[in-house]
PDB file of N, CA and C in Angstrom:
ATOM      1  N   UNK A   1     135.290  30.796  97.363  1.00  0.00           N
ATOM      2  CA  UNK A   1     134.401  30.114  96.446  1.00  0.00           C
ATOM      3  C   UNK A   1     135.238  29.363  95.426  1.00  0.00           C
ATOM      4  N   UNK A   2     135.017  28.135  95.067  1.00  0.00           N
ATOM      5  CA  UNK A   2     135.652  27.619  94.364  1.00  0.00           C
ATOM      6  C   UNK A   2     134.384  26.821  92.957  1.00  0.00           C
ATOM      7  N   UNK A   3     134.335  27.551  91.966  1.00  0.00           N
ATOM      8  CA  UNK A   3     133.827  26.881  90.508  1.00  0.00           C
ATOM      9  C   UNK A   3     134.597  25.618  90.432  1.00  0.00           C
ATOM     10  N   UNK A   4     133.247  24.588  90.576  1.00  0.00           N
ATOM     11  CA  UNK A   4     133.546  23.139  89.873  1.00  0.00           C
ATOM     12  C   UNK A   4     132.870  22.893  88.228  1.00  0.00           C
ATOM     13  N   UNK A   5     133.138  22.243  87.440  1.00  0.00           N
ATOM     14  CA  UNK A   5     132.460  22.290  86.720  1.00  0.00           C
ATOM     15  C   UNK A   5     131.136  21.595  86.835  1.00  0.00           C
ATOM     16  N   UNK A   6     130.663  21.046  88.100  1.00  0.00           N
ATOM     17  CA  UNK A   6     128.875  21.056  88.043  1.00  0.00           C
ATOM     18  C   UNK A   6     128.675  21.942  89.405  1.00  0.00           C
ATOM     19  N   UNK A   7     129.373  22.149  90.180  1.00  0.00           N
ATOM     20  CA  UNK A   7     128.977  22.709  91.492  1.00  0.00           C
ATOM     21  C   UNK A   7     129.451  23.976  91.625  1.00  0.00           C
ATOM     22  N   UNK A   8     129.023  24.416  92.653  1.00  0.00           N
ATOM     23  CA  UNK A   8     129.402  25.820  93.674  1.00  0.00           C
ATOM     24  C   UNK A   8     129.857  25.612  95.021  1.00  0.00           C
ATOM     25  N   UNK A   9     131.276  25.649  95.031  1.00  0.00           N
ATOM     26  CA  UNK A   9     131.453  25.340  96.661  1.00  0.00           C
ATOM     27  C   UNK A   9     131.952  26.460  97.508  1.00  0.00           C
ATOM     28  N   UNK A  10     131.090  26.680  98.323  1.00  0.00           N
ATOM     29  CA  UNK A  10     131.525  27.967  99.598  1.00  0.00           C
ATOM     30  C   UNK A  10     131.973  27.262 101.074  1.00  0.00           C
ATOM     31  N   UNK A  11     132.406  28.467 101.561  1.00  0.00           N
ATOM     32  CA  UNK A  11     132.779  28.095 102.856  1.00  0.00           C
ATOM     33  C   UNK A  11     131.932  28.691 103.724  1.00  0.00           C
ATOM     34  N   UNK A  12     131.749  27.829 104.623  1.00  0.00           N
ATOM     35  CA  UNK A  12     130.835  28.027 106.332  1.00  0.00           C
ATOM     36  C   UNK A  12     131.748  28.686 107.079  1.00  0.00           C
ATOM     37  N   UNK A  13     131.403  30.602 107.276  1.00  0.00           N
ATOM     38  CA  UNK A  13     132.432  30.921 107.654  1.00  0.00           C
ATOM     39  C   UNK A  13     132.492  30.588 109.533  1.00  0.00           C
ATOM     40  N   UNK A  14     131.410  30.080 109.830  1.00  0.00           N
ATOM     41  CA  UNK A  14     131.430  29.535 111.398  1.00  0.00           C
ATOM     42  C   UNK A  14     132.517  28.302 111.642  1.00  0.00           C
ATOM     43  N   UNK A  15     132.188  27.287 110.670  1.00  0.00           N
ATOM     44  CA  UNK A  15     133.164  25.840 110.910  1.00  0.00           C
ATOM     45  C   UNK A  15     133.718  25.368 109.833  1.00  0.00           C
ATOM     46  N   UNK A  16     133.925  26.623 108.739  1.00  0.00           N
ATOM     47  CA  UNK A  16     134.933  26.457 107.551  1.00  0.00           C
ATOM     48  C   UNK A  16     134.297  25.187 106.729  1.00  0.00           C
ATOM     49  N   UNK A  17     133.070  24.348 106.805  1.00  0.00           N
ATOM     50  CA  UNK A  17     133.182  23.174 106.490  1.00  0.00           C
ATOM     51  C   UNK A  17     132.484  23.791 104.289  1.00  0.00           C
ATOM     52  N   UNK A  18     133.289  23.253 103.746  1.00  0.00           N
ATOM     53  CA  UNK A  18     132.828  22.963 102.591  1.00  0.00           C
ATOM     54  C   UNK A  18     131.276  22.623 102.502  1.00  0.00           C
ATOM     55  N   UNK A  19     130.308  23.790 101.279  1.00  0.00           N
ATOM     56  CA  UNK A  19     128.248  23.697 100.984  1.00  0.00           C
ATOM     57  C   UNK A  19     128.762  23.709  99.578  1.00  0.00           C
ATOM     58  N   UNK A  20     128.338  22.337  98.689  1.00  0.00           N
ATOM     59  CA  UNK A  20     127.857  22.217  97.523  1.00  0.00           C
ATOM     60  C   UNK A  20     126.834  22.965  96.735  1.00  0.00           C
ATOM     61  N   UNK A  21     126.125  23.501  96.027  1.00  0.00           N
ATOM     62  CA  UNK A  21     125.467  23.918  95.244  1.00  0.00           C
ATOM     63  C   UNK A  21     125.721  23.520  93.836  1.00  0.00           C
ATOM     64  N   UNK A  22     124.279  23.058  93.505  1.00  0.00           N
ATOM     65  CA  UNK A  22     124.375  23.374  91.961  1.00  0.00           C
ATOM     66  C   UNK A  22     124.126  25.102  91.132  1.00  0.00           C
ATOM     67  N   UNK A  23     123.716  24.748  91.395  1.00  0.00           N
ATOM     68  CA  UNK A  23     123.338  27.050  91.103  1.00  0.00           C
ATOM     69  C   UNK A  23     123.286  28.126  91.726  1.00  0.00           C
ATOM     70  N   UNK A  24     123.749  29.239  91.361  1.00  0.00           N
ATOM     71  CA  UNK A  24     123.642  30.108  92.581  1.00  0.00           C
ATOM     72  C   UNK A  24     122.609  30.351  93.542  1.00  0.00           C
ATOM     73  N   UNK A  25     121.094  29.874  92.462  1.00  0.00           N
ATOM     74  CA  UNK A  25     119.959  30.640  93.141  1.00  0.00           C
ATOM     75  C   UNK A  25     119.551  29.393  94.428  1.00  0.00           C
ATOM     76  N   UNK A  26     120.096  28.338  94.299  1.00  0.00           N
ATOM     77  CA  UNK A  26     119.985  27.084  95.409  1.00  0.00           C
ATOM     78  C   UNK A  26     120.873  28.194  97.047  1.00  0.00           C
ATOM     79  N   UNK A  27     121.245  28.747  96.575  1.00  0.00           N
ATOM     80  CA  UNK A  27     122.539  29.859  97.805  1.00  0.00           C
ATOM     81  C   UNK A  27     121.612  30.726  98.249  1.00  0.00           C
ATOM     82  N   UNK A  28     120.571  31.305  97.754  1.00  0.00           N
ATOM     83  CA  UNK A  28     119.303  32.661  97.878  1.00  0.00           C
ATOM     84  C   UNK A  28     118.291  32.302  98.766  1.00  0.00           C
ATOM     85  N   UNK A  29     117.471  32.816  99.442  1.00  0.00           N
ATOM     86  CA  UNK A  29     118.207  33.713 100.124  1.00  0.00           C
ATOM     87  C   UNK A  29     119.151  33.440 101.379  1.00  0.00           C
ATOM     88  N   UNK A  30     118.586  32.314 102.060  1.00  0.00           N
ATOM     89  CA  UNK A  30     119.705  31.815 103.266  1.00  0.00           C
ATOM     90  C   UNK A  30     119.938  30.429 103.147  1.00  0.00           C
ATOM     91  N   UNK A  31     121.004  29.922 103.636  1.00  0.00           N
ATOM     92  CA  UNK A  31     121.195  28.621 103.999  1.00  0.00           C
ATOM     93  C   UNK A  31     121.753  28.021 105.118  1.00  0.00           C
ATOM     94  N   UNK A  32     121.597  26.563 105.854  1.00  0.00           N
ATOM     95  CA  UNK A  32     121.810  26.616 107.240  1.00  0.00           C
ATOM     96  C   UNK A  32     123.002  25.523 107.159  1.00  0.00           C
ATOM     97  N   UNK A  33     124.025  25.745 107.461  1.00  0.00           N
ATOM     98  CA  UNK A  33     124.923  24.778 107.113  1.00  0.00           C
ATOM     99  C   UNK A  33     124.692  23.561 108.033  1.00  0.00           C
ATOM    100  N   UNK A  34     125.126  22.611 107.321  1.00  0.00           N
ATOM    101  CA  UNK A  34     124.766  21.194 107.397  1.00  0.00           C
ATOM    102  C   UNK A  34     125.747  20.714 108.624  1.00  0.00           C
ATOM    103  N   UNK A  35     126.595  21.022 108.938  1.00  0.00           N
ATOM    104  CA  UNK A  35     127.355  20.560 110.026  1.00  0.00           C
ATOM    105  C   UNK A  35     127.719  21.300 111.258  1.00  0.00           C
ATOM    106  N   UNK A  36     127.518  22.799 111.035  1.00  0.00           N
ATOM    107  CA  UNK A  36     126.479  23.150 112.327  1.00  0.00           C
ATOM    108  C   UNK A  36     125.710  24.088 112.724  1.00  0.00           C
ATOM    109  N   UNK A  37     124.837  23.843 111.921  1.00  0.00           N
ATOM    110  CA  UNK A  37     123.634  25.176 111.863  1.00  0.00           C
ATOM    111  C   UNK A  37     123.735  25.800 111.893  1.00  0.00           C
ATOM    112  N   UNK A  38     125.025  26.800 111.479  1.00  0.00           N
ATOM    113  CA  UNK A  38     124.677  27.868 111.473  1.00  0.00           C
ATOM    114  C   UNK A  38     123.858  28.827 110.330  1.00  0.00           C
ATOM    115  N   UNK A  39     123.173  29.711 110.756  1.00  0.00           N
ATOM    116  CA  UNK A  39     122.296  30.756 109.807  1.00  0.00           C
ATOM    117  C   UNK A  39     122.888  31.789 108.996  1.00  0.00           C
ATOM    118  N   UNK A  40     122.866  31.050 107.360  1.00  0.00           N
ATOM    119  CA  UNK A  40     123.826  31.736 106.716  1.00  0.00           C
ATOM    120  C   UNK A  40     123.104  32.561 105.959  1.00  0.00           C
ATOM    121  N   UNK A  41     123.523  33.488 105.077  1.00  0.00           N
ATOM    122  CA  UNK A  41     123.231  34.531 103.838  1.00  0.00           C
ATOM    123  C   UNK A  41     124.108  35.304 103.226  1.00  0.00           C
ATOM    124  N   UNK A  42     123.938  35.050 101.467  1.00  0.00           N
ATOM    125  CA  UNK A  42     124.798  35.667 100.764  1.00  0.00           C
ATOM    126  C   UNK A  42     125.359  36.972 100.937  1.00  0.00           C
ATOM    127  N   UNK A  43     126.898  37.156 101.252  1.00  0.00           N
ATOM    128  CA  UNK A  43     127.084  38.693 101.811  1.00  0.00           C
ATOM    129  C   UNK A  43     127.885  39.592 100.618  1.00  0.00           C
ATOM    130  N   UNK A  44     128.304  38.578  99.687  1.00  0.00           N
ATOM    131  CA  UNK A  44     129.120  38.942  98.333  1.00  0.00           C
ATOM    132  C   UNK A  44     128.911  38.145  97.131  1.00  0.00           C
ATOM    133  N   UNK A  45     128.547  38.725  95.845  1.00  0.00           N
ATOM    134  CA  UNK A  45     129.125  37.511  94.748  1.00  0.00           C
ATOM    135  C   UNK A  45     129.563  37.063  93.861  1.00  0.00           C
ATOM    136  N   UNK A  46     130.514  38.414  94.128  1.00  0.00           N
ATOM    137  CA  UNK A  46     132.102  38.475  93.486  1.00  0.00           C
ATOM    138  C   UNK A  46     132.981  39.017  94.479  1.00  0.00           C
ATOM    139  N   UNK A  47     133.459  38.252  94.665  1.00  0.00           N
ATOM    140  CA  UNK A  47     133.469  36.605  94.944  1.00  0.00           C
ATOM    141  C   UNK A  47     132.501  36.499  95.939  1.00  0.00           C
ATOM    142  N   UNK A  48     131.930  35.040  95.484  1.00  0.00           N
ATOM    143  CA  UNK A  48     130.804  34.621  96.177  1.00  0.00           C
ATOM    144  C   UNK A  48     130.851  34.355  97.720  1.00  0.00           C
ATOM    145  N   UNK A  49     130.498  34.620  98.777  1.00  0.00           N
ATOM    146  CA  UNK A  49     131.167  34.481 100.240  1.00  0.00           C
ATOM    147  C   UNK A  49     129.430  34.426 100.711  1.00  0.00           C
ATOM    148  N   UNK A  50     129.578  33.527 101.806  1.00  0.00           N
ATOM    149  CA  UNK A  50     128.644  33.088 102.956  1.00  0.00           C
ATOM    150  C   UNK A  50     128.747  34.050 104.507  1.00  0.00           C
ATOM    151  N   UNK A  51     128.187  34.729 104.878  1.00  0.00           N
ATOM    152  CA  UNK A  51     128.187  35.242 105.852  1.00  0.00           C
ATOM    153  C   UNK A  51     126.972  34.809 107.353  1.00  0.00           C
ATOM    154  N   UNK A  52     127.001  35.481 107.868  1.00  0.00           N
ATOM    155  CA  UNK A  52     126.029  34.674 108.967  1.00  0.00           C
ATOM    156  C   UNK A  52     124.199  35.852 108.911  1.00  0.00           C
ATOM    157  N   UNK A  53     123.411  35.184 108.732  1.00  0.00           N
ATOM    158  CA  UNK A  53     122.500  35.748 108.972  1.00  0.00           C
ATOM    159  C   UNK A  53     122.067  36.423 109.932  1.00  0.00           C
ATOM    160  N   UNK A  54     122.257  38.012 110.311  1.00  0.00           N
ATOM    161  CA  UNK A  54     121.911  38.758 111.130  1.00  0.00           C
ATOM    162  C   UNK A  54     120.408  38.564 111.995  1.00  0.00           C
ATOM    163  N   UNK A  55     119.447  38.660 111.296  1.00  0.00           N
ATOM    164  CA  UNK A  55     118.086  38.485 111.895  1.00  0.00           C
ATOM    165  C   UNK A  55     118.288  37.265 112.731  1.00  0.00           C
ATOM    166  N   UNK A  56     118.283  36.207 111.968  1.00  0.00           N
ATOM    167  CA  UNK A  56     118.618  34.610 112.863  1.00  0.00           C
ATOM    168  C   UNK A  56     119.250  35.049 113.948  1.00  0.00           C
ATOM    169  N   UNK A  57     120.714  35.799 113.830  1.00  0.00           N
ATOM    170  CA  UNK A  57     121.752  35.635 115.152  1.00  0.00           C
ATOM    171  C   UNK A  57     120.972  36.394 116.247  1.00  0.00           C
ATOM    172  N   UNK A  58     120.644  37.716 115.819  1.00  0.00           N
ATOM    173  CA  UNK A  58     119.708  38.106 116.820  1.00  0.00           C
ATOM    174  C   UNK A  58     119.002  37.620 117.806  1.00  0.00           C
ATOM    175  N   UNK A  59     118.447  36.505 117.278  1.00  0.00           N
ATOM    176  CA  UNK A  59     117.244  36.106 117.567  1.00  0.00           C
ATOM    177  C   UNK A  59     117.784  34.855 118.474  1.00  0.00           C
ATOM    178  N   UNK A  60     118.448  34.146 118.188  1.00  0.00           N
ATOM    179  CA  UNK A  60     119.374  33.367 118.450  1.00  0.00           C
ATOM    180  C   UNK A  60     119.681  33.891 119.776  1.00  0.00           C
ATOM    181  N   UNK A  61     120.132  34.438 119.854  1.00  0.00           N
ATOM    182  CA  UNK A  61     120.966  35.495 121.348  1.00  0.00           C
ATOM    183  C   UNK A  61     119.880  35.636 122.359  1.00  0.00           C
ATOM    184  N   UNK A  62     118.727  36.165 121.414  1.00  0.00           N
ATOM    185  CA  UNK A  62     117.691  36.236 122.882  1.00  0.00           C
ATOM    186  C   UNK A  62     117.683  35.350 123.121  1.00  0.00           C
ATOM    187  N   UNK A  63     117.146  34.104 122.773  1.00  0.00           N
ATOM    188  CA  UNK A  63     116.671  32.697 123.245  1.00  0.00           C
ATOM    189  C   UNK A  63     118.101  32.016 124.190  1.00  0.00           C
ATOM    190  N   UNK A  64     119.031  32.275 123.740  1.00  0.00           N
ATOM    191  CA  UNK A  64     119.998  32.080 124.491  1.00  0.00           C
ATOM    192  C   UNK A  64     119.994  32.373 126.059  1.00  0.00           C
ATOM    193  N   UNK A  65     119.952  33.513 125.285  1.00  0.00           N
ATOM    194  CA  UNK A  65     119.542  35.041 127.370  1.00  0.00           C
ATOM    195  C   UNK A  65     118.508  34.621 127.995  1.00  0.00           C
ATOM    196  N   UNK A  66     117.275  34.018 127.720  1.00  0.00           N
ATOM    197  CA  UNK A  66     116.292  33.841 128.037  1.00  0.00           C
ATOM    198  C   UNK A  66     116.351  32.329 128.704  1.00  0.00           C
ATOM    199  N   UNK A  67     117.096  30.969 127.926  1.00  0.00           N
ATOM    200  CA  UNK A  67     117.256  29.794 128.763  1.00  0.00           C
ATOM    201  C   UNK A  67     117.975  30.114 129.304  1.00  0.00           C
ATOM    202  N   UNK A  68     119.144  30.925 129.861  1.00  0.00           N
ATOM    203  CA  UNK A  68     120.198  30.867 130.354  1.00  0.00           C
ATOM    204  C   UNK A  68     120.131  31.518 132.140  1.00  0.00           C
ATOM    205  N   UNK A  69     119.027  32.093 131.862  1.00  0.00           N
ATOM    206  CA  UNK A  69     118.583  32.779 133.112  1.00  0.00           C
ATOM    207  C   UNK A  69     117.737  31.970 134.055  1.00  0.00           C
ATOM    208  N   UNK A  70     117.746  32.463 135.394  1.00  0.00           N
ATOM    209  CA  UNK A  70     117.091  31.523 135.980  1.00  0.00           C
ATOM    210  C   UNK A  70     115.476  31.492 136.544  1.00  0.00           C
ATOM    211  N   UNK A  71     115.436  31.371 135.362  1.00  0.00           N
ATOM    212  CA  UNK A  71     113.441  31.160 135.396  1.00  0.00           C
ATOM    213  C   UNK A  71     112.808  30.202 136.101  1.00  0.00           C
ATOM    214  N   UNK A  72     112.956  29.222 136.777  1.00  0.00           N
ATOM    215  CA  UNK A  72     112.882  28.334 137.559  1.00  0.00           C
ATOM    216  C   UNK A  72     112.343  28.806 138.669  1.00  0.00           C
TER     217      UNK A  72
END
């Protein structure tokens, strides 16, 4: 996490890419990073850190398993 003096910048721990914020509560409860979706949520905030949203990934995985098979 790096304090700017107007922003909040974290890291996307999927594609490292730099999320702006103005306030913490803009970070609450999830956010989907902008460059590649992934499903994030606050996991610390001291120091402030981005982690991946469990429920989403879950969920994520089935739908995965489910196109991936051959339903056809």
């Amino acid at each position: 996490m790096v304090l700017d003096k107007q922003k909040i910048i974290v890291f996307c721990p999927d594609c490292e890419e730099e999320l702006h914020f103005d306030t913490i509560s803009e970070l609450m409860p999830k956010v989907i990073c902008p460059n590649c979706w992934a499903n994030l949520t606050v996991t610390s905030l001291a120091p402030l850190k981005l982690g991946w949203d469990v429920d989403m990934f879950e969920k994520d995985q089935v739908l995965r398993e489910y196109w991936t098979e051959d339903t056809w």
